[in-house]
PDB file of N, CA and C in Angstrom:
ATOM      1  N   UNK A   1       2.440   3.565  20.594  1.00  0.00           N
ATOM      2  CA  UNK A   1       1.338   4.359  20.101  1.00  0.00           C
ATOM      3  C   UNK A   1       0.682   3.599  18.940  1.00  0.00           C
ATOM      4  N   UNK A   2      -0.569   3.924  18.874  1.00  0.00           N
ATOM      5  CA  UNK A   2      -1.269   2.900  17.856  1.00  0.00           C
ATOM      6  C   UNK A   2      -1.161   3.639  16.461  1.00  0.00           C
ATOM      7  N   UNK A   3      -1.135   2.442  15.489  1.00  0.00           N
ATOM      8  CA  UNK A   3      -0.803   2.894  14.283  1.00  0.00           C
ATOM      9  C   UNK A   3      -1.928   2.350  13.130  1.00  0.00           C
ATOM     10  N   UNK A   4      -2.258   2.893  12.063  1.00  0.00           N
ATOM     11  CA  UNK A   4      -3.287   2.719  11.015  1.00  0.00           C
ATOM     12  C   UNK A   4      -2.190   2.317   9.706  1.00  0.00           C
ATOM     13  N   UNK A   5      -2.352   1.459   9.295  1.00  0.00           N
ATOM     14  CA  UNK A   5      -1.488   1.003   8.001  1.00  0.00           C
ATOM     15  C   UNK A   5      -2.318   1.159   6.988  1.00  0.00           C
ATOM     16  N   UNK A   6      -2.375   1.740   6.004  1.00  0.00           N
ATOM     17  CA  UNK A   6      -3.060   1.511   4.639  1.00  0.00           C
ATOM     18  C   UNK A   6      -1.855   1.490   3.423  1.00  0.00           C
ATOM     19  N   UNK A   7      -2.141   0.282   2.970  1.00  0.00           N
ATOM     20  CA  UNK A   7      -1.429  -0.135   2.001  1.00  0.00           C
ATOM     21  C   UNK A   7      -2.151   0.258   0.284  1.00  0.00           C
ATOM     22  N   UNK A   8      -1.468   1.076  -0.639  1.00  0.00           N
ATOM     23  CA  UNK A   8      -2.273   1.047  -1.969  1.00  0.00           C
ATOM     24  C   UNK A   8      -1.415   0.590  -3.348  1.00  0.00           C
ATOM     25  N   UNK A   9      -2.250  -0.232  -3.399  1.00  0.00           N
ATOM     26  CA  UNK A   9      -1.436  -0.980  -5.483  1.00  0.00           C
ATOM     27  C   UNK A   9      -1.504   0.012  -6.446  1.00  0.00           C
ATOM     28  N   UNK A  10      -1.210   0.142  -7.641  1.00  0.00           N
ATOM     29  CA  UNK A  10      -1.164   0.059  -8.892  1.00  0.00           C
ATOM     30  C   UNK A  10      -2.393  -0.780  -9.125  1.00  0.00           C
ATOM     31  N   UNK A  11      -3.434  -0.087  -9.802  1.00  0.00           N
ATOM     32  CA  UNK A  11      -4.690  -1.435 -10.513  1.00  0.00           C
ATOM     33  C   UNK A  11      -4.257  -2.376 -11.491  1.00  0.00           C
ATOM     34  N   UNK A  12      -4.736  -3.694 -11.095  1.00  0.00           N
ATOM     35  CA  UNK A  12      -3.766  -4.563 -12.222  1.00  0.00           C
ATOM     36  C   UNK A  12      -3.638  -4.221 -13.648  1.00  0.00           C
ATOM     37  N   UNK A  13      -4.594  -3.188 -14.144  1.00  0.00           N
ATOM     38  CA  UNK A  13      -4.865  -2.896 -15.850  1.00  0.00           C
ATOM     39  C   UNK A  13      -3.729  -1.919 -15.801  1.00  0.00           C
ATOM     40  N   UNK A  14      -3.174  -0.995 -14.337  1.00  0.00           N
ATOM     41  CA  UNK A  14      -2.136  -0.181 -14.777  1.00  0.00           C
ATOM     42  C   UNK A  14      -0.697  -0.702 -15.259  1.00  0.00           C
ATOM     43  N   UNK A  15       0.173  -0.490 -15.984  1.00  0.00           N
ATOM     44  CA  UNK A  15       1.598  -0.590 -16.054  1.00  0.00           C
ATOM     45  C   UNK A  15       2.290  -0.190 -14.946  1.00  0.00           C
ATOM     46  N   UNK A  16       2.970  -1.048 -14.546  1.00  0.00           N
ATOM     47  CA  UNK A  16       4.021  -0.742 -13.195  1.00  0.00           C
ATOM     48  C   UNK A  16       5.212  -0.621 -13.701  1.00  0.00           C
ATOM     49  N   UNK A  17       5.867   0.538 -14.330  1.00  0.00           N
ATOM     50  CA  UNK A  17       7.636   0.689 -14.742  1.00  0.00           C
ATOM     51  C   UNK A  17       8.235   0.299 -13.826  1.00  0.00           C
ATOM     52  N   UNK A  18       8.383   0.685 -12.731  1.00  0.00           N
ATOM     53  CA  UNK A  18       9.197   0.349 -11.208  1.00  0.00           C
ATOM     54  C   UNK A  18       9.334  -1.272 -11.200  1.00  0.00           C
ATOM     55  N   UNK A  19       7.799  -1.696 -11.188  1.00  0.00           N
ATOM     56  CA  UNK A  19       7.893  -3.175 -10.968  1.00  0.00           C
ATOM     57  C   UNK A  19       8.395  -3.828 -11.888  1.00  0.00           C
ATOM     58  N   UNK A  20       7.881  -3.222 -12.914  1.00  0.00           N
ATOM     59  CA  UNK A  20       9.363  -3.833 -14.478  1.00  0.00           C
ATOM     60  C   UNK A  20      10.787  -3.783 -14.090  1.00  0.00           C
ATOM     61  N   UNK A  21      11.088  -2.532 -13.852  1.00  0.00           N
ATOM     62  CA  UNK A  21      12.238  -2.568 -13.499  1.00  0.00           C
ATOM     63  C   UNK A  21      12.992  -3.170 -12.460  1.00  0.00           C
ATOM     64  N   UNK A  22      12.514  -3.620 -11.573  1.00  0.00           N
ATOM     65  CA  UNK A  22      12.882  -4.466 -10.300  1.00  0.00           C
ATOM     66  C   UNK A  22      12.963  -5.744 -10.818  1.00  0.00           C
ATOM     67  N   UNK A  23      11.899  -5.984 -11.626  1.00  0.00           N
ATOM     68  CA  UNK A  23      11.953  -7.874 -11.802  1.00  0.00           C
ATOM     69  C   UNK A  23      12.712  -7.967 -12.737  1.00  0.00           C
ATOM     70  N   UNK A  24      13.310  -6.887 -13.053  1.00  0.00           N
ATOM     71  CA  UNK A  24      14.605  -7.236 -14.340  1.00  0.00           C
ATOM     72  C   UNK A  24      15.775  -7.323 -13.969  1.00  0.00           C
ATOM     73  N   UNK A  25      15.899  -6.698 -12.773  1.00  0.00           N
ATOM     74  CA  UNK A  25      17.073  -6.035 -12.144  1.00  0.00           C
ATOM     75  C   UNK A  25      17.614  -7.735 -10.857  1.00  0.00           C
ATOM     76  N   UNK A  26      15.831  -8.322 -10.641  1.00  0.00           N
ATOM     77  CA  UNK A  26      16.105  -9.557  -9.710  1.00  0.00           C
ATOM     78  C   UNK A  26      17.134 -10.550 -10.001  1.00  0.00           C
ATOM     79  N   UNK A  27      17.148 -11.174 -11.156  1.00  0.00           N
ATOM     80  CA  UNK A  27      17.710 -11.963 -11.772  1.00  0.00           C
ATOM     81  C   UNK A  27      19.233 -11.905 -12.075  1.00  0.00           C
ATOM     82  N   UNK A  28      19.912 -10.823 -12.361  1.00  0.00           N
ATOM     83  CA  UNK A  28      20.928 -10.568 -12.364  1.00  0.00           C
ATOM     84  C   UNK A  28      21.381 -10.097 -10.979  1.00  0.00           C
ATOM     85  N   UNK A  29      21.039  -9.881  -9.946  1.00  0.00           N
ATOM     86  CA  UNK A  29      21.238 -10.136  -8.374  1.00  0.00           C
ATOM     87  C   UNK A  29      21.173 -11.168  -7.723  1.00  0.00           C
ATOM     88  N   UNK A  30      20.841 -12.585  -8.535  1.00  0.00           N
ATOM     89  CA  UNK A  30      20.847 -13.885  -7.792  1.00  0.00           C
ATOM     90  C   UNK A  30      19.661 -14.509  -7.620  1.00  0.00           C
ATOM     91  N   UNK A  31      18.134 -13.623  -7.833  1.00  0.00           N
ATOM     92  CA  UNK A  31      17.181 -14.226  -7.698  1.00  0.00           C
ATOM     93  C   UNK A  31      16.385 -14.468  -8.685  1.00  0.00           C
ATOM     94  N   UNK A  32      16.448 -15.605  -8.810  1.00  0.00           N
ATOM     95  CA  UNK A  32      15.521 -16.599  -9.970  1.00  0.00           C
ATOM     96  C   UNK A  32      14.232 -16.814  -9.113  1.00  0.00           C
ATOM     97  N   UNK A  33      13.574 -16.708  -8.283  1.00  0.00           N
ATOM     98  CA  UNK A  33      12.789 -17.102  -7.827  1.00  0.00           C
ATOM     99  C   UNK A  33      11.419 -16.907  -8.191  1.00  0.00           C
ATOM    100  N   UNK A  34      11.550 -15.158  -8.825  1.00  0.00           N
ATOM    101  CA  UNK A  34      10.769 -14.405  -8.615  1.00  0.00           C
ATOM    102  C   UNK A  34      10.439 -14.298 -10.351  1.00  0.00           C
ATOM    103  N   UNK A  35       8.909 -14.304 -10.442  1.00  0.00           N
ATOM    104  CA  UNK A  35       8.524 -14.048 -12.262  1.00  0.00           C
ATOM    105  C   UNK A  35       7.508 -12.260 -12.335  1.00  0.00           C
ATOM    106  N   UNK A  36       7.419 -11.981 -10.940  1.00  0.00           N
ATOM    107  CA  UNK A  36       6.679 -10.379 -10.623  1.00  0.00           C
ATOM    108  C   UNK A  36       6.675 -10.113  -9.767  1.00  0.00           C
ATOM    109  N   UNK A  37       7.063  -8.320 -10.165  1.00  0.00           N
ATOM    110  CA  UNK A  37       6.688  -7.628  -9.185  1.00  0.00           C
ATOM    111  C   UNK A  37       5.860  -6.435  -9.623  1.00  0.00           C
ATOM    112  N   UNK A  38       4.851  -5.808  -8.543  1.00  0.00           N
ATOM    113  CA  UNK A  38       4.190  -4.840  -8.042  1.00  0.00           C
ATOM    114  C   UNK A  38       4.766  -3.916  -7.595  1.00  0.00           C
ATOM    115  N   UNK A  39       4.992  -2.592  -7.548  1.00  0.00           N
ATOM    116  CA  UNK A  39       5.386  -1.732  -6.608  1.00  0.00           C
ATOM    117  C   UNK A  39       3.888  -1.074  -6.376  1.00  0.00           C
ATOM    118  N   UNK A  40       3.664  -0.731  -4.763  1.00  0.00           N
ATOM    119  CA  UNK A  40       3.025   0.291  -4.540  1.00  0.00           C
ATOM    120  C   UNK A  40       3.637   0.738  -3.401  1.00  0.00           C
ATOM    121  N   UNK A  41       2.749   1.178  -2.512  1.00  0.00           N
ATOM    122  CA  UNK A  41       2.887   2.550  -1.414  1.00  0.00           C
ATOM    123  C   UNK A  41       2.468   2.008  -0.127  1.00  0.00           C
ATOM    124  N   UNK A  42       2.855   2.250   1.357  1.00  0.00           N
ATOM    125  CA  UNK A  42       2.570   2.176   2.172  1.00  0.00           C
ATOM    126  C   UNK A  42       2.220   3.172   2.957  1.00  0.00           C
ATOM    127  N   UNK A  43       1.913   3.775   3.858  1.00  0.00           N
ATOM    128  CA  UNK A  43       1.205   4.827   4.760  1.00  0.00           C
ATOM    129  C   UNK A  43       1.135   4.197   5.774  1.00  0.00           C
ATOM    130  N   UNK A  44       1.732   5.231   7.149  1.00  0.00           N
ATOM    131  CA  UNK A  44       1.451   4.780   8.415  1.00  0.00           C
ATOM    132  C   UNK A  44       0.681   6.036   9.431  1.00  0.00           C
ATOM    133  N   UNK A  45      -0.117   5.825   9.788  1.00  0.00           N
ATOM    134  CA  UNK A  45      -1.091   6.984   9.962  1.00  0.00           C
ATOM    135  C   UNK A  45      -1.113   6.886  12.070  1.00  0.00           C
ATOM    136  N   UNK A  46      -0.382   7.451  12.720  1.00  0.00           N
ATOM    137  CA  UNK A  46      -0.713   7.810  13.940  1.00  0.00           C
ATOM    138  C   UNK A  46      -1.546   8.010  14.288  1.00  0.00           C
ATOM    139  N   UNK A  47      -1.729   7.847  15.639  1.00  0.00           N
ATOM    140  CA  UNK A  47      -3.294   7.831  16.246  1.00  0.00           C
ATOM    141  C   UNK A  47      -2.927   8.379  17.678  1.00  0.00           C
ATOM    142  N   UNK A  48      -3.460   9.666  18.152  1.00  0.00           N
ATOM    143  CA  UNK A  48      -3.517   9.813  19.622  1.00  0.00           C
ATOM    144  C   UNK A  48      -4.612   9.684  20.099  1.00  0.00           C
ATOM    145  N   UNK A  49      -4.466   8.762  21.244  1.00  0.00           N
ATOM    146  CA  UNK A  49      -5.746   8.015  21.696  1.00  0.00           C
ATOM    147  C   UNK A  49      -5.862   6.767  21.035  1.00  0.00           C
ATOM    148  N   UNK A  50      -7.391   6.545  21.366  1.00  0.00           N
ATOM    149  CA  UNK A  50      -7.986   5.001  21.305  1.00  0.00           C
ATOM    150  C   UNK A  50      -8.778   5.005  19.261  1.00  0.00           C
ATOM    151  N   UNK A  51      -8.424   4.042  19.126  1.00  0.00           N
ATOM    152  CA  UNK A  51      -8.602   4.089  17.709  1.00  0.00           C
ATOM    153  C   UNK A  51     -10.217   3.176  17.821  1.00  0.00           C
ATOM    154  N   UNK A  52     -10.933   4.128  17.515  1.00  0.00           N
ATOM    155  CA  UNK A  52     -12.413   3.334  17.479  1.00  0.00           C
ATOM    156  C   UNK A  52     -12.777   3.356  15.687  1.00  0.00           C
ATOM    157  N   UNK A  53     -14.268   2.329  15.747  1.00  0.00           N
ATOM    158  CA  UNK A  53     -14.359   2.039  14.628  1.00  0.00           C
ATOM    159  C   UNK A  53     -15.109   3.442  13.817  1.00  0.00           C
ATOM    160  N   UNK A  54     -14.734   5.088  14.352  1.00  0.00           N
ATOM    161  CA  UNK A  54     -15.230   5.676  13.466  1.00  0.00           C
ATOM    162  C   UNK A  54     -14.110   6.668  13.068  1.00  0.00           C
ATOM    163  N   UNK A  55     -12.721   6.093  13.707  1.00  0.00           N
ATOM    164  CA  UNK A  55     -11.640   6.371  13.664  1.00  0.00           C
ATOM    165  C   UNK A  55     -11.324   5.749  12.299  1.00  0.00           C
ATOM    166  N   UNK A  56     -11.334   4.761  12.132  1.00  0.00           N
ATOM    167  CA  UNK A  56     -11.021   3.556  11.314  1.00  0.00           C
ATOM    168  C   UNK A  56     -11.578   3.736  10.220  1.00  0.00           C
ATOM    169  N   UNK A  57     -13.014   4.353  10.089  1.00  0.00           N
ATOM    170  CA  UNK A  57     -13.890   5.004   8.931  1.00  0.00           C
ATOM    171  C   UNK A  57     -13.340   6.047   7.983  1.00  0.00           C
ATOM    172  N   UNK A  58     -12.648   7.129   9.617  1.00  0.00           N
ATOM    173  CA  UNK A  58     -11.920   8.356   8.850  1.00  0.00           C
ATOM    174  C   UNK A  58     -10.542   7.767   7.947  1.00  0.00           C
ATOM    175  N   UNK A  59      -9.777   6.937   8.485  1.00  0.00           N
ATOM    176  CA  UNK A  59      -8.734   6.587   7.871  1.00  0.00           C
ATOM    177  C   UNK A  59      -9.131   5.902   6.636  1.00  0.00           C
ATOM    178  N   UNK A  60     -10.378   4.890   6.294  1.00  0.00           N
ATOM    179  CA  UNK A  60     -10.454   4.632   5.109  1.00  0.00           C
ATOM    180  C   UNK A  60     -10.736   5.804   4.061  1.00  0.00           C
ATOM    181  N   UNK A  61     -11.401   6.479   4.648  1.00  0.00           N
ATOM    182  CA  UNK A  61     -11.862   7.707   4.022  1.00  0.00           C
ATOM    183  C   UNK A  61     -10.663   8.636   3.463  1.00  0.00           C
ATOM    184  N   UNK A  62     -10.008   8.813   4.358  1.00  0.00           N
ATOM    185  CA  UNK A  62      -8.623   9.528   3.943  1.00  0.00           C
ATOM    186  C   UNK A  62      -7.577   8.697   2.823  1.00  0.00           C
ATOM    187  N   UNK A  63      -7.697   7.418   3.136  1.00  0.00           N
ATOM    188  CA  UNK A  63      -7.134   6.012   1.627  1.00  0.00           C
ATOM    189  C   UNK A  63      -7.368   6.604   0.700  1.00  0.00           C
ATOM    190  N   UNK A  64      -9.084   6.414   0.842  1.00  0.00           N
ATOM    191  CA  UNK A  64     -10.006   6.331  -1.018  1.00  0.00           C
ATOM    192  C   UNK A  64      -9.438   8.172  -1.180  1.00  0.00           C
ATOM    193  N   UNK A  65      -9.820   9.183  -0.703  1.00  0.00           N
ATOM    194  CA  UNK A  65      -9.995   9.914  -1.057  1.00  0.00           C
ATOM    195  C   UNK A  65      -8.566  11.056  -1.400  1.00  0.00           C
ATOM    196  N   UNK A  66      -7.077  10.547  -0.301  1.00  0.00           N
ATOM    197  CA  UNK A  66      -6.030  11.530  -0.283  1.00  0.00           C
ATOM    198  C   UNK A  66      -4.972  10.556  -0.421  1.00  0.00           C
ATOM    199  N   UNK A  67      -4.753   9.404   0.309  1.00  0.00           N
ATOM    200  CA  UNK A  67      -3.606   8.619   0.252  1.00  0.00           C
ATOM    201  C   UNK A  67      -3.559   8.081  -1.389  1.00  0.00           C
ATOM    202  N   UNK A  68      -4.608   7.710  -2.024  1.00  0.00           N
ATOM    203  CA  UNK A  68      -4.418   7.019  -3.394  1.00  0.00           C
ATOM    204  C   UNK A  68      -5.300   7.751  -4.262  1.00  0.00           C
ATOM    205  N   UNK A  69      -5.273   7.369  -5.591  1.00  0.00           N
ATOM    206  CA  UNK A  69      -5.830   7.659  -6.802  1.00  0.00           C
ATOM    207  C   UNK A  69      -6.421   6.727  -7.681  1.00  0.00           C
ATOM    208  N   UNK A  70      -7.631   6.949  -7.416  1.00  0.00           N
ATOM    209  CA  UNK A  70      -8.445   5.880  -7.499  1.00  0.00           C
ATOM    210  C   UNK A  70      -8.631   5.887  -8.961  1.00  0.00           C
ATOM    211  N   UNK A  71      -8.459   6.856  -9.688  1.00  0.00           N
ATOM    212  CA  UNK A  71      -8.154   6.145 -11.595  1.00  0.00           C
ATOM    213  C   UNK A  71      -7.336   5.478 -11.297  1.00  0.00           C
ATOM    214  N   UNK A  72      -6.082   5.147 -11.059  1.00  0.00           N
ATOM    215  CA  UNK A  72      -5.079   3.979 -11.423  1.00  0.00           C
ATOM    216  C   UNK A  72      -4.365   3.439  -9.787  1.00  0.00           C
ATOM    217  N   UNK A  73      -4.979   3.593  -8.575  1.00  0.00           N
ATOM    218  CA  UNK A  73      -4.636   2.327  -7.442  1.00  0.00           C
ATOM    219  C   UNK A  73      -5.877   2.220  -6.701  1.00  0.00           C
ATOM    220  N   UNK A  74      -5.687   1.114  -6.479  1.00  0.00           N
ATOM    221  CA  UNK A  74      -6.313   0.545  -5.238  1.00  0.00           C
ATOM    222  C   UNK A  74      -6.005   0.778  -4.234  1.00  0.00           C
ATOM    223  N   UNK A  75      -7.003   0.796  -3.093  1.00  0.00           N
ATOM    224  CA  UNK A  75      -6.472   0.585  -1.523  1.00  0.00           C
ATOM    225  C   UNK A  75      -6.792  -0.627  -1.077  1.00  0.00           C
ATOM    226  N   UNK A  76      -5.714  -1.727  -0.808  1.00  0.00           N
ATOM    227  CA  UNK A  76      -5.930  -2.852  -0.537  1.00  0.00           C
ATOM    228  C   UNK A  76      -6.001  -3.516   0.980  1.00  0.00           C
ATOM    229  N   UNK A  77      -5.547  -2.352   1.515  1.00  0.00           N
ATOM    230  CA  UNK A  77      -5.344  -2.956   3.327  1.00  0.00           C
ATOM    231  C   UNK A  77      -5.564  -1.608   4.169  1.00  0.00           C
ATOM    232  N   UNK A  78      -6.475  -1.653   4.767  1.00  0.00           N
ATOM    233  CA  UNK A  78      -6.376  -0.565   5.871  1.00  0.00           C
ATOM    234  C   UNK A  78      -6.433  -1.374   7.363  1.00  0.00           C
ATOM    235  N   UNK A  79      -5.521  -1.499   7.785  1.00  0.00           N
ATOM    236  CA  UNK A  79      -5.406  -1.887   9.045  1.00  0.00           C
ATOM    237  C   UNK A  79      -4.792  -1.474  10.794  1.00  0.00           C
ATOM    238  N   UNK A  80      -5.172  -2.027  11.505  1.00  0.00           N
ATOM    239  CA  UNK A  80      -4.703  -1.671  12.812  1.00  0.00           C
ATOM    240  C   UNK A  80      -3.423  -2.205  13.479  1.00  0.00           C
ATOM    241  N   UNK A  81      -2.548  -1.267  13.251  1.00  0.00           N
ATOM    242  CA  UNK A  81      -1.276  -2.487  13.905  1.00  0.00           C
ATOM    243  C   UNK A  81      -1.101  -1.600  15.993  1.00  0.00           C
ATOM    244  N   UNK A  82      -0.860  -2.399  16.505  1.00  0.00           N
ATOM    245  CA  UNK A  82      -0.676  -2.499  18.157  1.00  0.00           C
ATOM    246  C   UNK A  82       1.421  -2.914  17.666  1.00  0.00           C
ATOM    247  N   UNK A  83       1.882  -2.033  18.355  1.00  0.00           N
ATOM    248  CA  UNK A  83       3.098  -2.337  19.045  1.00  0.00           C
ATOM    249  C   UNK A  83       3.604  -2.557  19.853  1.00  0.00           C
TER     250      UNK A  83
END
């Protein structure tokens, strides 16, 4: 079944505690690799039927307006995944 991914950040001016806390937590788990992290949110949005491009409209629409909070995230990916 076809699926709608919208991915949303933290705006870079916001503070990410989570992501603080993870990249603190990396290092003492073995990984030096890493100097940041981000946490945000993923969403996977079902689709019955054929996902057209005014399908694709509603789902951005539903991003900006219900999935995120546009004082402090972004919506950075709205996409079509096929399985």
């Amino acid at each position: 079944m076809p699926r709608i991914v919208v991915d949303v950040m933290p705006k870079p001016e916001i503070l990410d505690p989570q992501g603080k806390a993870i990249v603190g937590a990396l290092p003492r788990l073995g990984f030096t690799e890493f100097s940041g992290v981000r946490q945000g949110k993923r969403f996977e949005l079902t689709v019955d039927g054929e996902i057209t491009e005014a399908v694709m409209a509603k789902a951005r629409e539903a991003a900006e307006t219900l999935l995120s909070n546009p004082v402090i995230e972004d919506v950075v990916n709205v996409e079509l995944v096929n399985d």
